[in-house]
Protein backbone atom coordinates (compact mmCIF):
# COMPACT_ATOMS: atom_id res chain seq x y z
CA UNK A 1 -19.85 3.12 -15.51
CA UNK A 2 -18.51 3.12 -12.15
CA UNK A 3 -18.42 -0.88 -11.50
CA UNK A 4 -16.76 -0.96 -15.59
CA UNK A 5 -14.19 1.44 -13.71
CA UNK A 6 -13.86 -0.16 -10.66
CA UNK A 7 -12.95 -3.91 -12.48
CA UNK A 8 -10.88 -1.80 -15.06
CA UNK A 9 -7.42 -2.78 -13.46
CA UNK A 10 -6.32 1.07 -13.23
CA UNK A 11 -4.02 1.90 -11.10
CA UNK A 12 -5.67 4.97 -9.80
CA UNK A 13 -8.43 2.31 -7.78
CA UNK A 14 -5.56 1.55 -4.91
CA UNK A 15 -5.95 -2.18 -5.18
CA UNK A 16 -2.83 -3.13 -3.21
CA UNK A 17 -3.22 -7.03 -4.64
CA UNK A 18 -2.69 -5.31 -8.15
CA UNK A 19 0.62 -4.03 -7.35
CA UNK A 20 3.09 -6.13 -9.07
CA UNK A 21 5.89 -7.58 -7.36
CA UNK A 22 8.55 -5.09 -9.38
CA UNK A 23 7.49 -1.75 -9.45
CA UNK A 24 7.82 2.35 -10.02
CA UNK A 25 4.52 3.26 -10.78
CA UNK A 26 3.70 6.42 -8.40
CA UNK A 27 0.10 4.93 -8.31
CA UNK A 28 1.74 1.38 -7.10
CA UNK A 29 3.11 2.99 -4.06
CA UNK A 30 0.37 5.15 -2.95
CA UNK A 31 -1.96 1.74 -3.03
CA UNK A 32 0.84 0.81 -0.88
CA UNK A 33 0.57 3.83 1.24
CA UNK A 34 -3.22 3.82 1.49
CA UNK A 35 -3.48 0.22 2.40
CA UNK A 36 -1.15 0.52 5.38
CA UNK A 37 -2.62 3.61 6.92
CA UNK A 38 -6.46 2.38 6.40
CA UNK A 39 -5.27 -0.68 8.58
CA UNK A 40 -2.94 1.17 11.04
CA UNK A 41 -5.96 3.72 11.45
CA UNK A 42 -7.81 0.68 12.17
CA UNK A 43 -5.57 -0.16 14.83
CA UNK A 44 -5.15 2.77 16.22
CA UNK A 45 -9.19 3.51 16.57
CA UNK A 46 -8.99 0.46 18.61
CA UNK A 47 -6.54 2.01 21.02
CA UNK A 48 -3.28 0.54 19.71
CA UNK A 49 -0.01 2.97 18.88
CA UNK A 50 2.13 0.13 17.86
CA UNK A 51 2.22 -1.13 14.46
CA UNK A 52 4.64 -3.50 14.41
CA UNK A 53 2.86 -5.99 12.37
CA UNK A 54 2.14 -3.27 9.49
CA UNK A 55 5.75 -1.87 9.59
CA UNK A 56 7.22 -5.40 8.93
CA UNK A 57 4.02 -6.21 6.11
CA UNK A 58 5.26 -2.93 4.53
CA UNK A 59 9.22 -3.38 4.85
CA UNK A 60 8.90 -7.12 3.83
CA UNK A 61 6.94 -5.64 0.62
CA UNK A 62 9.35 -2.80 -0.15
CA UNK A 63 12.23 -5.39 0.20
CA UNK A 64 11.20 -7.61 -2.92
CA UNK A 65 11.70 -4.31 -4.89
CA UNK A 66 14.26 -2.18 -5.99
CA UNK A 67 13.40 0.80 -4.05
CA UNK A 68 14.20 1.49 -0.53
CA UNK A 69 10.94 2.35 1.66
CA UNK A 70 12.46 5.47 2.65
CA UNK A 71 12.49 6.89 -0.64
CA UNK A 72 9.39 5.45 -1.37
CA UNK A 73 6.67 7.99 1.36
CA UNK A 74 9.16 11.00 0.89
């Protein structure tokens, strides 16, 4: 049951390369949302505050859509 669920294609798994490149789904932006901070906590475990390479992955994403990122973690 679980590996049925976790090839299911719902968007409650988080699978960031399922988002679509148009979107509104809330589920589509917290996949988003959980993919940046599980690599910026990455990066910060290592000792790093900056993440300038995650910002720009994120903004980049967010500007092929419709929404704005800042209405997008509000």
């Amino acid at each position: 049951m679980r590996t049925e669920y976790l090839y299911s294609g719902h968007p409650t798994i988080q699978d960031p390369a399922h988002v679509p490149e148009e979107f509104d789904d809330p589920f589509d932006h917290k996949a988003l949302a959980f993919q940046y901070h599980e690599e910026t906590y990455t990066l910060w475990l290592d000792g790093q505050d900056d993440f300038v390479e995650w910002n720009q992955v994120m903004e980049e994403r967010y500007r092929r859509t419709s929404l704005p990122l800042s209405c997008t973690f509000s």
